[in-house]
C-alpha atoms as a PDB file:
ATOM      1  CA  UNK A   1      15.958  24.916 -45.368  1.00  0.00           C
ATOM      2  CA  UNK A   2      18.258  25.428 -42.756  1.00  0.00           C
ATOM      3  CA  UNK A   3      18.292  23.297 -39.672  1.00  0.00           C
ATOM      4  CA  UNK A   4      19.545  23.832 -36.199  1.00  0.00           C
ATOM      5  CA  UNK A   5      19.799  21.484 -33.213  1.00  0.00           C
ATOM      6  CA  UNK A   6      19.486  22.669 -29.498  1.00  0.00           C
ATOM      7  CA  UNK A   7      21.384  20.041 -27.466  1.00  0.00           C
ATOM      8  CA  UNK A   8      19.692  21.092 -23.984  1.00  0.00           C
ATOM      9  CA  UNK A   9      17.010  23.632 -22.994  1.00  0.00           C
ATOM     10  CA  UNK A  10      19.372  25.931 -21.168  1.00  0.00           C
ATOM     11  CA  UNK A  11      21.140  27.325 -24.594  1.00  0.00           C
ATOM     12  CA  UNK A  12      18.085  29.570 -25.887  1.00  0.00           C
ATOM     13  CA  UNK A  13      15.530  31.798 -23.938  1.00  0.00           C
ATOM     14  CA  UNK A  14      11.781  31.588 -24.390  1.00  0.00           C
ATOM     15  CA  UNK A  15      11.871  34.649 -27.360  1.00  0.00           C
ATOM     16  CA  UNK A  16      14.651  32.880 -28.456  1.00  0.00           C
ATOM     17  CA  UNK A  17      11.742  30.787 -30.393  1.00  0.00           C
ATOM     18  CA  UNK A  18       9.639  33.588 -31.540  1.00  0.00           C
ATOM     19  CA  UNK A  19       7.965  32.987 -35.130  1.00  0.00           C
ATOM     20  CA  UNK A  20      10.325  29.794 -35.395  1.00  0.00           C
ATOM     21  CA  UNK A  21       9.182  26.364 -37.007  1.00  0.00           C
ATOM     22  CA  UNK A  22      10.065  24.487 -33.794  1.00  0.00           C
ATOM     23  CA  UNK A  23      10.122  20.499 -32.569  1.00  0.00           C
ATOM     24  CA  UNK A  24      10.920  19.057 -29.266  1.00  0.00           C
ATOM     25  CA  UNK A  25      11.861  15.885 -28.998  1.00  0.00           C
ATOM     26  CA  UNK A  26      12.150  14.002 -25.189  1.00  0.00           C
ATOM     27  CA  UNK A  27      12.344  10.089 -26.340  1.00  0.00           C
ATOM     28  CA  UNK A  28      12.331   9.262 -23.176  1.00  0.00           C
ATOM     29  CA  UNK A  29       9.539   9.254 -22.734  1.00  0.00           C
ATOM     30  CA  UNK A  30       7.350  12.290 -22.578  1.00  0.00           C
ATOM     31  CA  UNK A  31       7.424  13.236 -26.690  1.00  0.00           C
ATOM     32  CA  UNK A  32       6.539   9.150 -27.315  1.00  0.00           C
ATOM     33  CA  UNK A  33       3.562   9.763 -24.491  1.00  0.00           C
ATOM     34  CA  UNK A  34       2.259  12.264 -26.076  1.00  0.00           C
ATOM     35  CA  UNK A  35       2.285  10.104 -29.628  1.00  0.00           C
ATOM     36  CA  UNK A  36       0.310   7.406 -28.043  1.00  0.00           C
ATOM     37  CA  UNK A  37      -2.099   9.466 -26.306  1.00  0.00           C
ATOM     38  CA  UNK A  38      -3.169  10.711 -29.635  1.00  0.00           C
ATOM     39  CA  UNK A  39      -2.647   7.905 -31.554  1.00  0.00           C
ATOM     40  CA  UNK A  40      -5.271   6.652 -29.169  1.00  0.00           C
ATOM     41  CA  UNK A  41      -7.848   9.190 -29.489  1.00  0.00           C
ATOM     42  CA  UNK A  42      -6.959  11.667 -26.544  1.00  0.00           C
ATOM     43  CA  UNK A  43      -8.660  14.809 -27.104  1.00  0.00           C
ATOM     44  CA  UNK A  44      -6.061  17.182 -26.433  1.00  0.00           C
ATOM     45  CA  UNK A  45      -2.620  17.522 -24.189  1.00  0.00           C
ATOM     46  CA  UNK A  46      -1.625  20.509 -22.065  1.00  0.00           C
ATOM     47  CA  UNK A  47       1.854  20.132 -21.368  1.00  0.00           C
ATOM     48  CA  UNK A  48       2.674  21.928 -17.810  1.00  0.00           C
ATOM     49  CA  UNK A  49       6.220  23.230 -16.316  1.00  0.00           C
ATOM     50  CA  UNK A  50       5.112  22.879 -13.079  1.00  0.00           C
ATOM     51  CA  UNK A  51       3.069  20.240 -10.466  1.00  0.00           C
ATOM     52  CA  UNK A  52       1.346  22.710  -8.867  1.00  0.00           C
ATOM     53  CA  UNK A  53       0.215  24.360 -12.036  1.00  0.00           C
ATOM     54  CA  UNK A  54      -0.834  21.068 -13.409  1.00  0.00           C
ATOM     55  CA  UNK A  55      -3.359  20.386 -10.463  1.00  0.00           C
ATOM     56  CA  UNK A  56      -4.413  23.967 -10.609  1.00  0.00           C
ATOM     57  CA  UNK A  57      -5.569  23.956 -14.095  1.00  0.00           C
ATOM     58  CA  UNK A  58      -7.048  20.622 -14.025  1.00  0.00           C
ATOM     59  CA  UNK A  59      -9.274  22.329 -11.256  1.00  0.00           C
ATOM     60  CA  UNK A  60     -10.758  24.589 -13.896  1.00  0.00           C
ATOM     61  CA  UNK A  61     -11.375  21.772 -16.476  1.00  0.00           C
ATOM     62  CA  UNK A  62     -14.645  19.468 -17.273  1.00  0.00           C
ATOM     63  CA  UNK A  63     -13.950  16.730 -14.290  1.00  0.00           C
ATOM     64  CA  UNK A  64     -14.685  13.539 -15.523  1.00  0.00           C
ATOM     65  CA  UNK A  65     -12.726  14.565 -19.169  1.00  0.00           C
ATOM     66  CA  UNK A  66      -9.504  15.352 -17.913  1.00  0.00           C
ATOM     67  CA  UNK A  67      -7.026  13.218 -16.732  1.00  0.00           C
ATOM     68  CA  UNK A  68      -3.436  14.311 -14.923  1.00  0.00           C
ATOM     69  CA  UNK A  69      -0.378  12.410 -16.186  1.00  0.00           C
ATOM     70  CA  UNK A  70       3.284  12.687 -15.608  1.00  0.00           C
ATOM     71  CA  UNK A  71       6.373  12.099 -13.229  1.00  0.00           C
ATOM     72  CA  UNK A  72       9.150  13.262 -11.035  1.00  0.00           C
ATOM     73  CA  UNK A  73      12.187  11.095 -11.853  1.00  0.00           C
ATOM     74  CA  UNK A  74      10.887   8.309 -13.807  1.00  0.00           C
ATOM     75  CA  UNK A  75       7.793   7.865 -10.712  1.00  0.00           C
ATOM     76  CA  UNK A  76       4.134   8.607 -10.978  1.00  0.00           C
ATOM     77  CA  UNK A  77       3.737  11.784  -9.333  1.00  0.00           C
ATOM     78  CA  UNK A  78       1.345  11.043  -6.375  1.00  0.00           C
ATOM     79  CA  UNK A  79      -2.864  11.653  -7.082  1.00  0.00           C
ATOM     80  CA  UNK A  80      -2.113  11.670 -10.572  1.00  0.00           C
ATOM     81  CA  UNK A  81      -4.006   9.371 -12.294  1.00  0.00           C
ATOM     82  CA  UNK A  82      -0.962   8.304 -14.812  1.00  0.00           C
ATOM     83  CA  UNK A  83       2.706   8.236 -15.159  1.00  0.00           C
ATOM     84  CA  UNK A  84       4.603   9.020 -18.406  1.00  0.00           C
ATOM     85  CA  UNK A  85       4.737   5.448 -19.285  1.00  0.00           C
ATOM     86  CA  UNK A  86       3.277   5.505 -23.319  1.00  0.00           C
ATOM     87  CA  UNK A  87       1.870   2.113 -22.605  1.00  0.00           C
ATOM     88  CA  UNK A  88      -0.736   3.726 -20.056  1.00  0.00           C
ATOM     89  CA  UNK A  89      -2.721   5.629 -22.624  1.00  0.00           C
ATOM     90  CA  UNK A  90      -4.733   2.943 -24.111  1.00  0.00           C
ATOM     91  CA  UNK A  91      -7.623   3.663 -25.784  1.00  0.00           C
ATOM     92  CA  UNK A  92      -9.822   2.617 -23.022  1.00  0.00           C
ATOM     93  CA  UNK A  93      -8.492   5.333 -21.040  1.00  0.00           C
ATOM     94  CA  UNK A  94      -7.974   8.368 -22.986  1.00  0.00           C
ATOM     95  CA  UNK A  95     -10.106   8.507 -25.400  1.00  0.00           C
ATOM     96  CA  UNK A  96     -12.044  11.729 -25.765  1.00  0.00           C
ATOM     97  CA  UNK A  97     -10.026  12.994 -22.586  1.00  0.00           C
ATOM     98  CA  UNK A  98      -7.940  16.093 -21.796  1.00  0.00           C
ATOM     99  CA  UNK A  99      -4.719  15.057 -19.894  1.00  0.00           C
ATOM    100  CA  UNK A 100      -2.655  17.938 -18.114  1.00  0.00           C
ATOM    101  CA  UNK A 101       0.953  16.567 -18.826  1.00  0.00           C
ATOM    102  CA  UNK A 102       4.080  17.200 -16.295  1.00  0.00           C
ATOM    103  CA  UNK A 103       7.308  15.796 -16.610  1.00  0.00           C
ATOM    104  CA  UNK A 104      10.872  16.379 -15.543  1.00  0.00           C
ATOM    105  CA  UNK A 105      11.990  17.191 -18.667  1.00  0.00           C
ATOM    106  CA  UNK A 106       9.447  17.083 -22.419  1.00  0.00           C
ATOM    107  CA  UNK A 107       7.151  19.400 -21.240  1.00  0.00           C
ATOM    108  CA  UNK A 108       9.453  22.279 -19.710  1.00  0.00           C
ATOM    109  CA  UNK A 109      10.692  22.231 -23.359  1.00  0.00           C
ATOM    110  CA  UNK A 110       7.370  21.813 -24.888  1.00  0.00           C
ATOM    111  CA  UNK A 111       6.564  25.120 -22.358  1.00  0.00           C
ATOM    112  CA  UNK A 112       9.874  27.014 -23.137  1.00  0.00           C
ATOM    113  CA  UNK A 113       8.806  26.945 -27.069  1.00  0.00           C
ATOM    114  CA  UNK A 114       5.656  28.315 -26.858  1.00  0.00           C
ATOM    115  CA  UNK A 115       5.930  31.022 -28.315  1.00  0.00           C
ATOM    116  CA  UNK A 116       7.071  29.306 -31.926  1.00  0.00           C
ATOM    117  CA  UNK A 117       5.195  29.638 -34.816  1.00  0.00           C
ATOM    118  CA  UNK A 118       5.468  26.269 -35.150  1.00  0.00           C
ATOM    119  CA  UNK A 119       5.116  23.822 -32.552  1.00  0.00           C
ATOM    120  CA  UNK A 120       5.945  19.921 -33.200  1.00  0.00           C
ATOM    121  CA  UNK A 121       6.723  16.874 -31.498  1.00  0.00           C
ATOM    122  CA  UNK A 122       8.548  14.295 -32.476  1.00  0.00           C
ATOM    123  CA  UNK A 123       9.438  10.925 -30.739  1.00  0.00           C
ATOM    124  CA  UNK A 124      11.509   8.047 -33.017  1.00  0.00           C
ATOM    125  CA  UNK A 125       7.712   6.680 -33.382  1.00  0.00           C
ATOM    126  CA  UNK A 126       6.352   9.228 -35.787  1.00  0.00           C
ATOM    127  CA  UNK A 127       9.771  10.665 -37.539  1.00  0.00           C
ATOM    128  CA  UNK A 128       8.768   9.531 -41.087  1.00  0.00           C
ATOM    129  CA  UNK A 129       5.492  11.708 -40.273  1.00  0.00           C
ATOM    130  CA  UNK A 130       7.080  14.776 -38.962  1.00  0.00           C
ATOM    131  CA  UNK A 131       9.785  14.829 -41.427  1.00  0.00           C
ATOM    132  CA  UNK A 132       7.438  14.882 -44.288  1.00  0.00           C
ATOM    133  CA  UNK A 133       5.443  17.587 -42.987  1.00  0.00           C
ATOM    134  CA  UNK A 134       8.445  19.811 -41.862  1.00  0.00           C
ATOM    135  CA  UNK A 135       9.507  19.479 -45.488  1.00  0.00           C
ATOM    136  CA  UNK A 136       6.437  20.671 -46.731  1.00  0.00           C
ATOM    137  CA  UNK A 137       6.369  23.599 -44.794  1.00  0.00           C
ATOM    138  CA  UNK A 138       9.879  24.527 -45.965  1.00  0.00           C
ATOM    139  CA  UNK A 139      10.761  27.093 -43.396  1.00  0.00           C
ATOM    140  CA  UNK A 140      14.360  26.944 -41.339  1.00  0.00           C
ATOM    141  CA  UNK A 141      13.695  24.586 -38.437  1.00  0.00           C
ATOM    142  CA  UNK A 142      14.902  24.176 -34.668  1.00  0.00           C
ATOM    143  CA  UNK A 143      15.119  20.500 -32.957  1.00  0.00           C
ATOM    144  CA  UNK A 144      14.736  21.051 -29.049  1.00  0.00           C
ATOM    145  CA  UNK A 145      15.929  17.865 -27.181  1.00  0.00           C
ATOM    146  CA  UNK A 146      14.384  18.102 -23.632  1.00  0.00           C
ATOM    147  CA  UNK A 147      18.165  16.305 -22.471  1.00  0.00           C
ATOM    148  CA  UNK A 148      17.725  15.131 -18.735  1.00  0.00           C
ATOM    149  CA  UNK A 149      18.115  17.701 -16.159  1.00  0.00           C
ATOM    150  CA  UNK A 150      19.188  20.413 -18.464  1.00  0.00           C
ATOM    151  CA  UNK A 151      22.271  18.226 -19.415  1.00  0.00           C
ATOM    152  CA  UNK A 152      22.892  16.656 -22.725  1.00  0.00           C
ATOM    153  CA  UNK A 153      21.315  13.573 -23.320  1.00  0.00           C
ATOM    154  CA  UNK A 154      22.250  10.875 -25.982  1.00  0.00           C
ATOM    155  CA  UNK A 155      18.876   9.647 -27.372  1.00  0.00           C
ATOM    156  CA  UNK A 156      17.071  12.928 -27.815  1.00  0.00           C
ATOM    157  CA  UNK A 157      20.316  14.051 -30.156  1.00  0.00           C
ATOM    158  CA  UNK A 158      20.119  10.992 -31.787  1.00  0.00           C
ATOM    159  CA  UNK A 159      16.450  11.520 -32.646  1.00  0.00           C
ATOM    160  CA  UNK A 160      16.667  14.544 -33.887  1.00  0.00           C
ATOM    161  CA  UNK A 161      20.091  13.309 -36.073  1.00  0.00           C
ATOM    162  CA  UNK A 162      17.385  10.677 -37.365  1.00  0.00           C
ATOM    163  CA  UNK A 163      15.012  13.054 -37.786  1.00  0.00           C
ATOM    164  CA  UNK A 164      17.468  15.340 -39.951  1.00  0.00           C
ATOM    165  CA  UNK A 165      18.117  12.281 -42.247  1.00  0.00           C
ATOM    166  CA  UNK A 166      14.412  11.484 -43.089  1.00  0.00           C
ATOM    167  CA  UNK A 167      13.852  15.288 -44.207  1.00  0.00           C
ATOM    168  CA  UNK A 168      17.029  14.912 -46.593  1.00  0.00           C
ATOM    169  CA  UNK A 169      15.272  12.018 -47.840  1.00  0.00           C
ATOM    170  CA  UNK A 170      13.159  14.419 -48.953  1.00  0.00           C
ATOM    171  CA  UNK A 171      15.368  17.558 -49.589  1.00  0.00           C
ATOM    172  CA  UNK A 172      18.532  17.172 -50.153  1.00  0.00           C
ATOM    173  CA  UNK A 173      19.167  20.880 -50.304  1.00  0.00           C
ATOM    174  CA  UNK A 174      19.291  21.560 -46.694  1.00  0.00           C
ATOM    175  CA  UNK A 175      22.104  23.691 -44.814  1.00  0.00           C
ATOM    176  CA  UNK A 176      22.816  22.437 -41.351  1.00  0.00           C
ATOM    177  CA  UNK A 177      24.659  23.960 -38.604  1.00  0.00           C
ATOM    178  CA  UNK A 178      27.846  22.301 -36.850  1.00  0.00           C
ATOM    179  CA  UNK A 179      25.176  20.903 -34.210  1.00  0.00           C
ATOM    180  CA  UNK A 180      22.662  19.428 -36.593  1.00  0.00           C
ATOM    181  CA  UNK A 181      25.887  17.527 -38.073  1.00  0.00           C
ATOM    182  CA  UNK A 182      27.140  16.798 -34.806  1.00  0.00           C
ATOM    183  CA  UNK A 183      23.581  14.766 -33.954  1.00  0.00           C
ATOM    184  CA  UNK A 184      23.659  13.159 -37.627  1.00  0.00           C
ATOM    185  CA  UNK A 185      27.022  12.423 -37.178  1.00  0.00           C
ATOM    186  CA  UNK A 186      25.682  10.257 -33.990  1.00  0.00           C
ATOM    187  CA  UNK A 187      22.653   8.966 -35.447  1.00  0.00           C
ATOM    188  CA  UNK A 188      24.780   7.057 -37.997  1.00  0.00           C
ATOM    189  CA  UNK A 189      27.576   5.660 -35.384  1.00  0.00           C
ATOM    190  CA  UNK A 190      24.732   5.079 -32.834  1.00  0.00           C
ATOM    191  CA  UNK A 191      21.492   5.014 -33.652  1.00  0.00           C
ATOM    192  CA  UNK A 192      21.787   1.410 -35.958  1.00  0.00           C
ATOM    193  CA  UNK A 193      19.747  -0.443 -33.299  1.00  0.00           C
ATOM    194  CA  UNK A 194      17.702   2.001 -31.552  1.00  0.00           C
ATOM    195  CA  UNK A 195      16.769  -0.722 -28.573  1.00  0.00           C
ATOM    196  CA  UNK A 196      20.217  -1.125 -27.586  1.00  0.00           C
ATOM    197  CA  UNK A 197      21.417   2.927 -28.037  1.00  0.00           C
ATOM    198  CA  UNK A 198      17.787   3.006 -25.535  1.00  0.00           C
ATOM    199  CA  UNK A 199      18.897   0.908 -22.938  1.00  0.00           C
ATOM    200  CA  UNK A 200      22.425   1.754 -22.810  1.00  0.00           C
ATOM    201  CA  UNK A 201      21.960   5.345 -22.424  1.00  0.00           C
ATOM    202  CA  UNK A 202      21.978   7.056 -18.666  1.00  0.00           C
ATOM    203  CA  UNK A 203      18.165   7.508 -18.773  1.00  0.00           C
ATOM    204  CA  UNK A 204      17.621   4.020 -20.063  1.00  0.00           C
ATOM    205  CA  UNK A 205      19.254   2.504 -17.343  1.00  0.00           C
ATOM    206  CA  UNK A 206      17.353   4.426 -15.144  1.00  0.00           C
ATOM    207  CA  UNK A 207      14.127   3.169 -16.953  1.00  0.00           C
ATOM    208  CA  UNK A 208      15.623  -0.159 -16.374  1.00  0.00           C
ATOM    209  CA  UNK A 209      16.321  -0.011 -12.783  1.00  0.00           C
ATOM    210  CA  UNK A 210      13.046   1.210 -12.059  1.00  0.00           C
ATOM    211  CA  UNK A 211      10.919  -1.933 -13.920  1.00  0.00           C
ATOM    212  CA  UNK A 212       9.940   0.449 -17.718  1.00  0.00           C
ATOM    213  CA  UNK A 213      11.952  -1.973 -19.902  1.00  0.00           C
ATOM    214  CA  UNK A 214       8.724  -2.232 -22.224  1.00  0.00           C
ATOM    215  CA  UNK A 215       8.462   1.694 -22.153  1.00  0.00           C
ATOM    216  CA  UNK A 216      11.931   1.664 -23.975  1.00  0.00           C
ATOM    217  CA  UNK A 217      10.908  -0.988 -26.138  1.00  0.00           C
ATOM    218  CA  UNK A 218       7.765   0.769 -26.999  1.00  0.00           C
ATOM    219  CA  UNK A 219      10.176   3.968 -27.493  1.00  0.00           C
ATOM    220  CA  UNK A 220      12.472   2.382 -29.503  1.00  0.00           C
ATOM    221  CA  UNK A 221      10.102   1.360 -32.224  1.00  0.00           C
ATOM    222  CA  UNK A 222      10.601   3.883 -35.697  1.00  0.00           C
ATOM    223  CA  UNK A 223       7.796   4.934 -37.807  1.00  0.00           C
ATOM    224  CA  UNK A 224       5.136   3.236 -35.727  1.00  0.00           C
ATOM    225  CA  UNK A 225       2.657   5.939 -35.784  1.00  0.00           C
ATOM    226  CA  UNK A 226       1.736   8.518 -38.540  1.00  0.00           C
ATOM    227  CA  UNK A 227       0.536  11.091 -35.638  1.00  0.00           C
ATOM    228  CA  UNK A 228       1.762  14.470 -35.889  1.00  0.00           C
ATOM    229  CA  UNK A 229       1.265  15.989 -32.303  1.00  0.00           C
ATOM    230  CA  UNK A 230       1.282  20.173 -32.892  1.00  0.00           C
ATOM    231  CA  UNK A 231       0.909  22.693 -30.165  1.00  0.00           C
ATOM    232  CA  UNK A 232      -1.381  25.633 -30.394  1.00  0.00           C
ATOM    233  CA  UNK A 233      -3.511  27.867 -27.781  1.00  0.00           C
ATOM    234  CA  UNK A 234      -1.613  26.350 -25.027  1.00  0.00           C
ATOM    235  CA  UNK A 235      -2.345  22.891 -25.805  1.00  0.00           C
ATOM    236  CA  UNK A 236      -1.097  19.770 -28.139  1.00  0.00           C
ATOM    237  CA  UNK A 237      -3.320  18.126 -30.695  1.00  0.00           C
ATOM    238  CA  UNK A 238      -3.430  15.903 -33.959  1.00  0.00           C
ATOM    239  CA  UNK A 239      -2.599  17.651 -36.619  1.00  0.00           C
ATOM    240  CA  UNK A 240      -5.843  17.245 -38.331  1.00  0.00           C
ATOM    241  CA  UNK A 241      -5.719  14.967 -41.166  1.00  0.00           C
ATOM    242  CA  UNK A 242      -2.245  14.183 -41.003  1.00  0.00           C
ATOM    243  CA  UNK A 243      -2.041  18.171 -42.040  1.00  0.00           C
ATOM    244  CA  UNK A 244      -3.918  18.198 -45.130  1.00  0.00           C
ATOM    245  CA  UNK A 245      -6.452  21.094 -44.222  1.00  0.00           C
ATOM    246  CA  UNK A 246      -3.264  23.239 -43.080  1.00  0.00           C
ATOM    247  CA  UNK A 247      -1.834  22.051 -46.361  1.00  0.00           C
ATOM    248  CA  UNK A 248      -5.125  23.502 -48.004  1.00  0.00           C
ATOM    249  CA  UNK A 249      -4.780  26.882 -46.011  1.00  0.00           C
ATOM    250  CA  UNK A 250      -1.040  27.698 -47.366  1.00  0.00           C
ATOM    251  CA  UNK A 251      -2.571  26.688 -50.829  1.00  0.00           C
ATOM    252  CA  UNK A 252      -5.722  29.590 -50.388  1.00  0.00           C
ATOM    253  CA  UNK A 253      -3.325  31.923 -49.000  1.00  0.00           C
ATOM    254  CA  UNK A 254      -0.731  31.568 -52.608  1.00  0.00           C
ATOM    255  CA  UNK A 255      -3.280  31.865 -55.095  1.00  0.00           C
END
């Protein structure tokens, strides 16, 4: 299994992701959004790169189902009826609800990967759970960080050099390139207490500026939540049972 890490969005094209095993990770905060909503029974999540496209296809869905969430620099985008703050998707709220998803940075890269075979996302939250199901797919695999602005950005790398160290739990035979060792190499010296790394990085001062100090709190807690959000037909949903009936599928298709 060979890994490969994408620092920012800018370094590959769309095709660039064509028939890849693929997993995005924006920690702050749209990839641990998009945890919660499912965790907490949202029906589905259709990530947008654009405002205007966001309000346009919300027109054309069931009206009291759907829901618009997301931000412009950290703020609610105005008439939306959320942020990207994880701790407004209770239950209560999106349950059994579409929400058309826009943020500055997760869902452009969510967007940008569509056309992967393979569509994951991955937050510190749920890395146990996406680790063990990468590994049991055993194809090559390609971390997108979302970064901030198409610039690097210190806690998506560190994710994903998190994430990299749960699968070799797992498999130990893995062959990284010199940018999946690079973000291992900074999960170790870093990533020790995940709060602090949060808060000290230029997004999570932004965060805490602007009143989210629980958001990174929420962010910062590992292997919260066994959801495995996959994308598919333009939207993102729970991997159904954890996986197990795509688990079943790859078994039918070998024998």
């Amino acid at each position: 299994m060979k890994i490969n890490v994408l620092f920012t969005p800018v370094i590959a094209d769309d095709l660039y992701f064509t028939g890849k095993t693929t997993v995005v990770i924006d920690v702050l905060r749209a990839s641990s959004t998009i945890v919660a909503a499912l965790q907490n029974g949202a029906k589905e999540i259709v990530p947008v790169g654009t405002v205007e496209f966001a309000v346009k296809v919300s027109g054309g869905m069931f009206g009291g189902q759907t829901l618009l969430g997301g931000e412009r620099n950290t703020k609610k985008i105005e008439g939306f009826a959320l942020g990207n703050s994880p701790l407004e998707y209770g239950q209560e709220i999106v349950a059994g609800k579409s929400i058309i998803l826009y943020t500055t940075n997760g869902t452009k890269a969510i967007v940008k990967a569509k056309f992967s075979s393979g569509l994951f996302i991955c937050a510190f939250n749920n890395i146990a759970a996406v680790a063990k199901h990468l590994v049991f797919l055993d194809n090559d695999i390609e971390i997108q960080c979302a970064g901030r602005s198409n610039n690097f950005s210190m806690e998506d790398t560190i994710c994903a050099g998190k994430l990299i160290s749960e699968i070799e739990k797992i498999n130990t035979e893995l062959s990284l390139t010199d940018s999946a060792k690079a973000s291992l190499a900074l999960s170790k010296s870093f990533g020790r207490s995940i709060f602090k790394m949060l808060a000290e990085t230029e997004h999570g001062k932004l965060l805490f500026e602007n009143g989210f100090e629980d958001d990174i709190k929420y962010c910062s807690k590992l292997n919260s939540s066994e959801v495995v959000p996959y994308f598919a037909g333009n939207v993102i949903k729970l991997l159904p049972e954890n996986g197990l009936s795509l688990m079943n599928e790859k078994e039918n298709i070998a024998n």
